[in-house]
PDB file of N, CA and C in Angstrom:
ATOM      1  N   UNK A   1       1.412  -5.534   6.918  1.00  0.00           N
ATOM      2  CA  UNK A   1       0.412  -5.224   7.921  1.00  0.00           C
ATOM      3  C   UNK A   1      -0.896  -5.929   7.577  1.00  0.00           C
ATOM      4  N   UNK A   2      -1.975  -6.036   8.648  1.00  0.00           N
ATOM      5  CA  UNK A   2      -2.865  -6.630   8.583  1.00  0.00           C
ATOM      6  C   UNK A   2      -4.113  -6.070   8.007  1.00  0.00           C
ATOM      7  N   UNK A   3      -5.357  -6.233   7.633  1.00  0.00           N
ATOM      8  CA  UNK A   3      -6.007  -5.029   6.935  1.00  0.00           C
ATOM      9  C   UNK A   3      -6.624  -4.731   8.456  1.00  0.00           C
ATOM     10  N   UNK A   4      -6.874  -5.433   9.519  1.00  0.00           N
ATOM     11  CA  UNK A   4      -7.050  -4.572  10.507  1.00  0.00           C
ATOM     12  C   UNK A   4      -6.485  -3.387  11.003  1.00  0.00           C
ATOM     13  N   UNK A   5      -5.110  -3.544  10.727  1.00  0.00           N
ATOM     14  CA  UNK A   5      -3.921  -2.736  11.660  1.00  0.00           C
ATOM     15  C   UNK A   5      -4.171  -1.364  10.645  1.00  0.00           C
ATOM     16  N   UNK A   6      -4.616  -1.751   9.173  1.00  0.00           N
ATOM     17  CA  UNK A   6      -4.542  -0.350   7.787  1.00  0.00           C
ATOM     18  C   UNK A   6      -5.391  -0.004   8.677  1.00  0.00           C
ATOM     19  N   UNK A   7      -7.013  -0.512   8.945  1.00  0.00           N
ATOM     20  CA  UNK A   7      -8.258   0.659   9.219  1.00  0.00           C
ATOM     21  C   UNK A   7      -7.677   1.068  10.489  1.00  0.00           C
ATOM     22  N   UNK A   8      -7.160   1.008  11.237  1.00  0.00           N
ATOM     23  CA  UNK A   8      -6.616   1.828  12.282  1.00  0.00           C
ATOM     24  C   UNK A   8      -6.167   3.200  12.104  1.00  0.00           C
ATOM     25  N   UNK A   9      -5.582   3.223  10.194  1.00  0.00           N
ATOM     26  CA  UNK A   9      -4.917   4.274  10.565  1.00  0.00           C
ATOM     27  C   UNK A   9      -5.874   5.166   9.777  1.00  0.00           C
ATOM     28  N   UNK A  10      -5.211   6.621   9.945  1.00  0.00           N
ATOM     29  CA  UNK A  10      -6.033   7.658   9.201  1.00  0.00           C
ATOM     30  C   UNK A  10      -6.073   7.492   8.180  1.00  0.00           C
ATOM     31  N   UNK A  11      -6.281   8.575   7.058  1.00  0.00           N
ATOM     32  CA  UNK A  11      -6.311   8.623   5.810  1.00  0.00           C
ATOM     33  C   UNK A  11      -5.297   9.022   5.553  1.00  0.00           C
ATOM     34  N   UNK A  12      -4.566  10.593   6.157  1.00  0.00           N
ATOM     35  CA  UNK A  12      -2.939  10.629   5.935  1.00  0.00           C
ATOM     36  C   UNK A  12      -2.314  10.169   5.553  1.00  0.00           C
ATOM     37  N   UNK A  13      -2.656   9.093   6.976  1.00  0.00           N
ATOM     38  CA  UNK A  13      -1.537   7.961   7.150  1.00  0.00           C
ATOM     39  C   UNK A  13      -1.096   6.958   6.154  1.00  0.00           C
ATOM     40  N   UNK A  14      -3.029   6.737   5.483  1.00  0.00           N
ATOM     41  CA  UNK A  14      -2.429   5.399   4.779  1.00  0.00           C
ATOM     42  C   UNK A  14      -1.803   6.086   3.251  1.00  0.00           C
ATOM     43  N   UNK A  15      -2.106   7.115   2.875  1.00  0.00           N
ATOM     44  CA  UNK A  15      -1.323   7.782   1.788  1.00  0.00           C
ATOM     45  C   UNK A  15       0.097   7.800   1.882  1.00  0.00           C
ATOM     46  N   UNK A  16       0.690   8.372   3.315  1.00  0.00           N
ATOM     47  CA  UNK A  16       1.823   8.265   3.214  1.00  0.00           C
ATOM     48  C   UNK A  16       2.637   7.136   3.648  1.00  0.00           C
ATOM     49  N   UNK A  17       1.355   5.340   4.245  1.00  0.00           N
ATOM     50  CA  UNK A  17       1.680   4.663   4.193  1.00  0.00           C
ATOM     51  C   UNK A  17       2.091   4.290   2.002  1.00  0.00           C
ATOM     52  N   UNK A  18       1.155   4.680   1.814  1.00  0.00           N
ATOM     53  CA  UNK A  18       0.991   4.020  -0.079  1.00  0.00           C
ATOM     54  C   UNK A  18       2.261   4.524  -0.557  1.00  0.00           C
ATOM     55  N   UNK A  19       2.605   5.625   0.138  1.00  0.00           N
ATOM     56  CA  UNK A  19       4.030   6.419  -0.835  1.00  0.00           C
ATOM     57  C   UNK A  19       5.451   5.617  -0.091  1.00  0.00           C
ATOM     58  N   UNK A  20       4.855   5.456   0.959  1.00  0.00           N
ATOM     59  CA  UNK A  20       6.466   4.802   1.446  1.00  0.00           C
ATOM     60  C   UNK A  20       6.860   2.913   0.767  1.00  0.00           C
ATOM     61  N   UNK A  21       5.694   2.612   0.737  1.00  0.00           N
ATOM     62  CA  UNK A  21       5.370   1.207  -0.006  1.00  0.00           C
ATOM     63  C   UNK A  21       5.612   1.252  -1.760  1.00  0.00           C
ATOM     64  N   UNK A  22       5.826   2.364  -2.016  1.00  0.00           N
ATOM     65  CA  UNK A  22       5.603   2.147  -3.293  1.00  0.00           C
ATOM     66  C   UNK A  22       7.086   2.785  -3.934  1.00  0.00           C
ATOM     67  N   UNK A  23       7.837   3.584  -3.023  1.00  0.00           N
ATOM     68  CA  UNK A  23       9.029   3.936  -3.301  1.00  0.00           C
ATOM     69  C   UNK A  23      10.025   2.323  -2.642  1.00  0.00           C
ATOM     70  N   UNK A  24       9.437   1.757  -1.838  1.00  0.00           N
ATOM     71  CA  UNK A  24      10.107   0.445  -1.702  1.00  0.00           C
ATOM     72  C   UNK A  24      10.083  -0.496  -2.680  1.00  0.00           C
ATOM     73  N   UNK A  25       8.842  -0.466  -3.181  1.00  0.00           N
ATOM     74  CA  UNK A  25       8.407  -1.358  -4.724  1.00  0.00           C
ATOM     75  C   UNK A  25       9.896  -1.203  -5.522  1.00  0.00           C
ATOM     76  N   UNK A  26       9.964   0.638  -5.599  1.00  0.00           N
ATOM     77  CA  UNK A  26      10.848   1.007  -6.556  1.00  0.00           C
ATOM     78  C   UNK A  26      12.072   0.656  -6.696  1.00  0.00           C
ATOM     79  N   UNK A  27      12.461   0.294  -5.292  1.00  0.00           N
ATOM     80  CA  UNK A  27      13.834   0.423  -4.893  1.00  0.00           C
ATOM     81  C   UNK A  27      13.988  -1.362  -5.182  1.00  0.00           C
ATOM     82  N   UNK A  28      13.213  -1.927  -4.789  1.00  0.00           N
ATOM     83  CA  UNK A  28      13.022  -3.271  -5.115  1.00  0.00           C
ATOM     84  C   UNK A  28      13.472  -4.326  -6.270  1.00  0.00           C
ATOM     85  N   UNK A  29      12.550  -3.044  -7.411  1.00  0.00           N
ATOM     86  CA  UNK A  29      12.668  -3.310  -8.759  1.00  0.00           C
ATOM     87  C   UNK A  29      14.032  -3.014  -9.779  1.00  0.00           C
ATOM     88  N   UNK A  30      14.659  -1.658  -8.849  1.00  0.00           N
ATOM     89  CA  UNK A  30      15.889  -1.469  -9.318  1.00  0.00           C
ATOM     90  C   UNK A  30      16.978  -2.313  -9.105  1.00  0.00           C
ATOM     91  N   UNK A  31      16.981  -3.095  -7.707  1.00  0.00           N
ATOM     92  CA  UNK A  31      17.949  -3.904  -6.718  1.00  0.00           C
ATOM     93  C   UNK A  31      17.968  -5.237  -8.471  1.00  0.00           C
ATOM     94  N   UNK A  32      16.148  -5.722  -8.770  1.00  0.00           N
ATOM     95  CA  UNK A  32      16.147  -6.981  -9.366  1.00  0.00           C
ATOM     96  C   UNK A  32      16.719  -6.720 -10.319  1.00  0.00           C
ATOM     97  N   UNK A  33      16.705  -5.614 -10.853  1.00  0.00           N
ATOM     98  CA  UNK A  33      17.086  -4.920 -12.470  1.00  0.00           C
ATOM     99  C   UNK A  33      18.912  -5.441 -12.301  1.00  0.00           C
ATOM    100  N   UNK A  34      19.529  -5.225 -11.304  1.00  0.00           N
ATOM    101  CA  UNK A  34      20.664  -5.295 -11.150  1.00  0.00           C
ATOM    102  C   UNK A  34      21.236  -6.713 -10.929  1.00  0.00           C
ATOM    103  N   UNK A  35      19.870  -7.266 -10.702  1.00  0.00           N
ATOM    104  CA  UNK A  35      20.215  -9.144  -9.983  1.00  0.00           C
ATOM    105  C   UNK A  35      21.286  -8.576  -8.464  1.00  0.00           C
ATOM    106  N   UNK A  36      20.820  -7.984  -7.986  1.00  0.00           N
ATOM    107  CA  UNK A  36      21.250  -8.024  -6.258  1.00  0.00           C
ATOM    108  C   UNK A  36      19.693  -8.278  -5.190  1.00  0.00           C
ATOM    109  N   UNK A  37      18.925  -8.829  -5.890  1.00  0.00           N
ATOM    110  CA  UNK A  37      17.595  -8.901  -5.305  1.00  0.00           C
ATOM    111  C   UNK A  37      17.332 -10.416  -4.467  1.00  0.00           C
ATOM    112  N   UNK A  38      17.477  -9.680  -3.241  1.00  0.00           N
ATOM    113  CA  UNK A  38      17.940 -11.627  -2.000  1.00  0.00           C
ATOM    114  C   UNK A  38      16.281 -12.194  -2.132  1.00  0.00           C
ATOM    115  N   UNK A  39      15.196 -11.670  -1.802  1.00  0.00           N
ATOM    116  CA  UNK A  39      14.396 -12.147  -1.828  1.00  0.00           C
ATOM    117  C   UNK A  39      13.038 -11.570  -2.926  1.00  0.00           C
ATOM    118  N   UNK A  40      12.843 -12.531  -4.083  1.00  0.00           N
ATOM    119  CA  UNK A  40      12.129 -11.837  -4.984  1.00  0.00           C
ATOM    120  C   UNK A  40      10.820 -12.235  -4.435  1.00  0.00           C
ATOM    121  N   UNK A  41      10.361 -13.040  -4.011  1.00  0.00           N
ATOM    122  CA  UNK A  41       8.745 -12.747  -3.406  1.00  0.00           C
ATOM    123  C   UNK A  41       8.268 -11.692  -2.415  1.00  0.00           C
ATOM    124  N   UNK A  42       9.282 -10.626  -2.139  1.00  0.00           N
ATOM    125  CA  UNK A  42       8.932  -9.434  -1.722  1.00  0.00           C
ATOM    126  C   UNK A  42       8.279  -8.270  -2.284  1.00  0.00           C
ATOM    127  N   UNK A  43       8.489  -8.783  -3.873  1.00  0.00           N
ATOM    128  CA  UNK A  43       7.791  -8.250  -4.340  1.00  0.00           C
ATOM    129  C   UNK A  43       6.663  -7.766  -4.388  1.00  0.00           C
ATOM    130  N   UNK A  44       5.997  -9.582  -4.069  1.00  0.00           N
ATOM    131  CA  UNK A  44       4.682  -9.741  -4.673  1.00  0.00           C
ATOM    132  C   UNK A  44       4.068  -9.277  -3.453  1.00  0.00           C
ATOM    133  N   UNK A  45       4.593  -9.087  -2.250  1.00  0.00           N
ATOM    134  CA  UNK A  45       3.820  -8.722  -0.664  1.00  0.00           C
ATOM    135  C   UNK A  45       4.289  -7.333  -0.770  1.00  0.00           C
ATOM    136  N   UNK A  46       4.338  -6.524  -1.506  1.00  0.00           N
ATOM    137  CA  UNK A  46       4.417  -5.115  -1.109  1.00  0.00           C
ATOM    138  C   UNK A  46       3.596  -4.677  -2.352  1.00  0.00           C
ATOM    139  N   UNK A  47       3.458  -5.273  -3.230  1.00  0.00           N
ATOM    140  CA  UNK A  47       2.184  -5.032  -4.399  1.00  0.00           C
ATOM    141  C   UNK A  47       0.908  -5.603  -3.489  1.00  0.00           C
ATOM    142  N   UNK A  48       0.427  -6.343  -2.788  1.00  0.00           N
ATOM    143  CA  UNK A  48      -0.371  -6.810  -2.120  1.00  0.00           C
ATOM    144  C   UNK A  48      -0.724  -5.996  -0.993  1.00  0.00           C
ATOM    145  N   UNK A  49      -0.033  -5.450  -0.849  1.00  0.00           N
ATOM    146  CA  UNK A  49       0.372  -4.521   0.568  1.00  0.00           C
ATOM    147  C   UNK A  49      -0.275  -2.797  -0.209  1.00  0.00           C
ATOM    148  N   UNK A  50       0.434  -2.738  -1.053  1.00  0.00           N
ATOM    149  CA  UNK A  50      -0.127  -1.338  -1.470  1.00  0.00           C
ATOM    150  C   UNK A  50      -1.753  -1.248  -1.891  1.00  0.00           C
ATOM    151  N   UNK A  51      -1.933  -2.965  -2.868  1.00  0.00           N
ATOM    152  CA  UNK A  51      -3.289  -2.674  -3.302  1.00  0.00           C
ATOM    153  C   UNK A  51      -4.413  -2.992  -1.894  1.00  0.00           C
ATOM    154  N   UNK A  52      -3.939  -3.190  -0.789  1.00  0.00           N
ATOM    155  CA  UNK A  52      -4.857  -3.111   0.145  1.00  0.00           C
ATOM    156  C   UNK A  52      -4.991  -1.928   0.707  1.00  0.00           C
ATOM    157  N   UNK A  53      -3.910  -0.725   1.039  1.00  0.00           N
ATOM    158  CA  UNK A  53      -3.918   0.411   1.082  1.00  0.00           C
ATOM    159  C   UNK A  53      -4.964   1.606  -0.021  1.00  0.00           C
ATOM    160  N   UNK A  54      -5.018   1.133  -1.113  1.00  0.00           N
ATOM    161  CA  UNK A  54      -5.701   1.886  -2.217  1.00  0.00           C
ATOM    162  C   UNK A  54      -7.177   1.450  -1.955  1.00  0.00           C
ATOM    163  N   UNK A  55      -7.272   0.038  -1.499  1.00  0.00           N
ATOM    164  CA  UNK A  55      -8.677  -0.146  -1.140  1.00  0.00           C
ATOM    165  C   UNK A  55      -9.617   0.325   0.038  1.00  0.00           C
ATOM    166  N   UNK A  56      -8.726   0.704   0.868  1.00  0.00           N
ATOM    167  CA  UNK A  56      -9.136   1.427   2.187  1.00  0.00           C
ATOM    168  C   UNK A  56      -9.201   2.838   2.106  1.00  0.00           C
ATOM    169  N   UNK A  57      -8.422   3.488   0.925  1.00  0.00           N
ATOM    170  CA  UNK A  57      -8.350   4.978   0.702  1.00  0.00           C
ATOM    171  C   UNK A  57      -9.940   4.993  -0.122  1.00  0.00           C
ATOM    172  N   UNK A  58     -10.048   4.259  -1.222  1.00  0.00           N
ATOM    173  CA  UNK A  58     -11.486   4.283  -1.913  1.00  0.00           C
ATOM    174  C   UNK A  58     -12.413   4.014  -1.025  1.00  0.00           C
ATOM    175  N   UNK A  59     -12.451   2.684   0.203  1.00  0.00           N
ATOM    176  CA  UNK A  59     -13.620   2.611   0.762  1.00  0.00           C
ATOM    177  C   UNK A  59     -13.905   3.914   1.870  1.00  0.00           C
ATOM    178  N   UNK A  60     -12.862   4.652   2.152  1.00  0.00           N
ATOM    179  CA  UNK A  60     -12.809   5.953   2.532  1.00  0.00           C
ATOM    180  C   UNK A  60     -13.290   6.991   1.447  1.00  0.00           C
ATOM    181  N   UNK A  61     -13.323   7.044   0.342  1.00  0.00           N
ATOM    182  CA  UNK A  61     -13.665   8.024  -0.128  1.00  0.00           C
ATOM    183  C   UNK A  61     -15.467   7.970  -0.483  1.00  0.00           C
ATOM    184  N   UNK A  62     -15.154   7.127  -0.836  1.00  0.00           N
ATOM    185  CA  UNK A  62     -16.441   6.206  -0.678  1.00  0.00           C
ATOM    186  C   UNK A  62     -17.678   6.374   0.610  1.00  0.00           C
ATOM    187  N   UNK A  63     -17.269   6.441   1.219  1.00  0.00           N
ATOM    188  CA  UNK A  63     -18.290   6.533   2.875  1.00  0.00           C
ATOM    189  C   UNK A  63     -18.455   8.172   2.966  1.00  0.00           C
ATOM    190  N   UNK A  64     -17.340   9.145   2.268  1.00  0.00           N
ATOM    191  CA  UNK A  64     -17.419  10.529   2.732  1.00  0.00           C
ATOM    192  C   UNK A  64     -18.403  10.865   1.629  1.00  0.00           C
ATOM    193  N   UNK A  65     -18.328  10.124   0.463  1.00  0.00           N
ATOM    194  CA  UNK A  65     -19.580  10.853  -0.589  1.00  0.00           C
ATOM    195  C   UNK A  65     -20.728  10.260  -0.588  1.00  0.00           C
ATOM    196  N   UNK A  66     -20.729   9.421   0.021  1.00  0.00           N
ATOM    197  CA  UNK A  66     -22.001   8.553   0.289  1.00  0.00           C
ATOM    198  C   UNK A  66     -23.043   9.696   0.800  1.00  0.00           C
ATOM    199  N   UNK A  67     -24.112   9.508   0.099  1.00  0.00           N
ATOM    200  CA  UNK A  67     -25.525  10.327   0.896  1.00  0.00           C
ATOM    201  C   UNK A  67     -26.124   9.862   1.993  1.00  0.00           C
ATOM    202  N   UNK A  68     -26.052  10.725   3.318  1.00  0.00           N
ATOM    203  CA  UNK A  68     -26.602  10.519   4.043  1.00  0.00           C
ATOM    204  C   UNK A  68     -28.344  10.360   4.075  1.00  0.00           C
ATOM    205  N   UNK A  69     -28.830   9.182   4.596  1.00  0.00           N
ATOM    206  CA  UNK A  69     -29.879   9.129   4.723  1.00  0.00           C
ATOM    207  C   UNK A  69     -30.811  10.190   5.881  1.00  0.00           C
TER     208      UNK A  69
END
């Protein structure tokens, strides 16, 4: 996804976007562990993919503790 399409979503969302991305990581890593892994640069776009998710959850947490002027 695009980082436009992340700020679209809630905060929920992108958590239980981060958990569904990151149990794919898992499943990923087990497939390579086994050498049944068709495409290994999928890797590297779902690590890319999650750490843009973690950055939108912080710049969210971020804006809610922020002091209002």
């Amino acid at each position: 996804m695009k980082i436009a399409e992340l700020r679209a979503l809630t905060g929920t969302e992108l958590e239980a976007k981060g958990r569904d991305l990151r149990q794919e990581l898992f499943n990923l890593r087990m497939r390579q562990a086994a050498g049944q892994l068709d495409q290994p640069s999928r890797l590297r776009l779902i690590r890319k993919e999650i750490a843009r998710v973690e950055t939108l959850l912080t710049e969210m947490k971020r804006k809610a503790s922020a002091p209002k002027p």
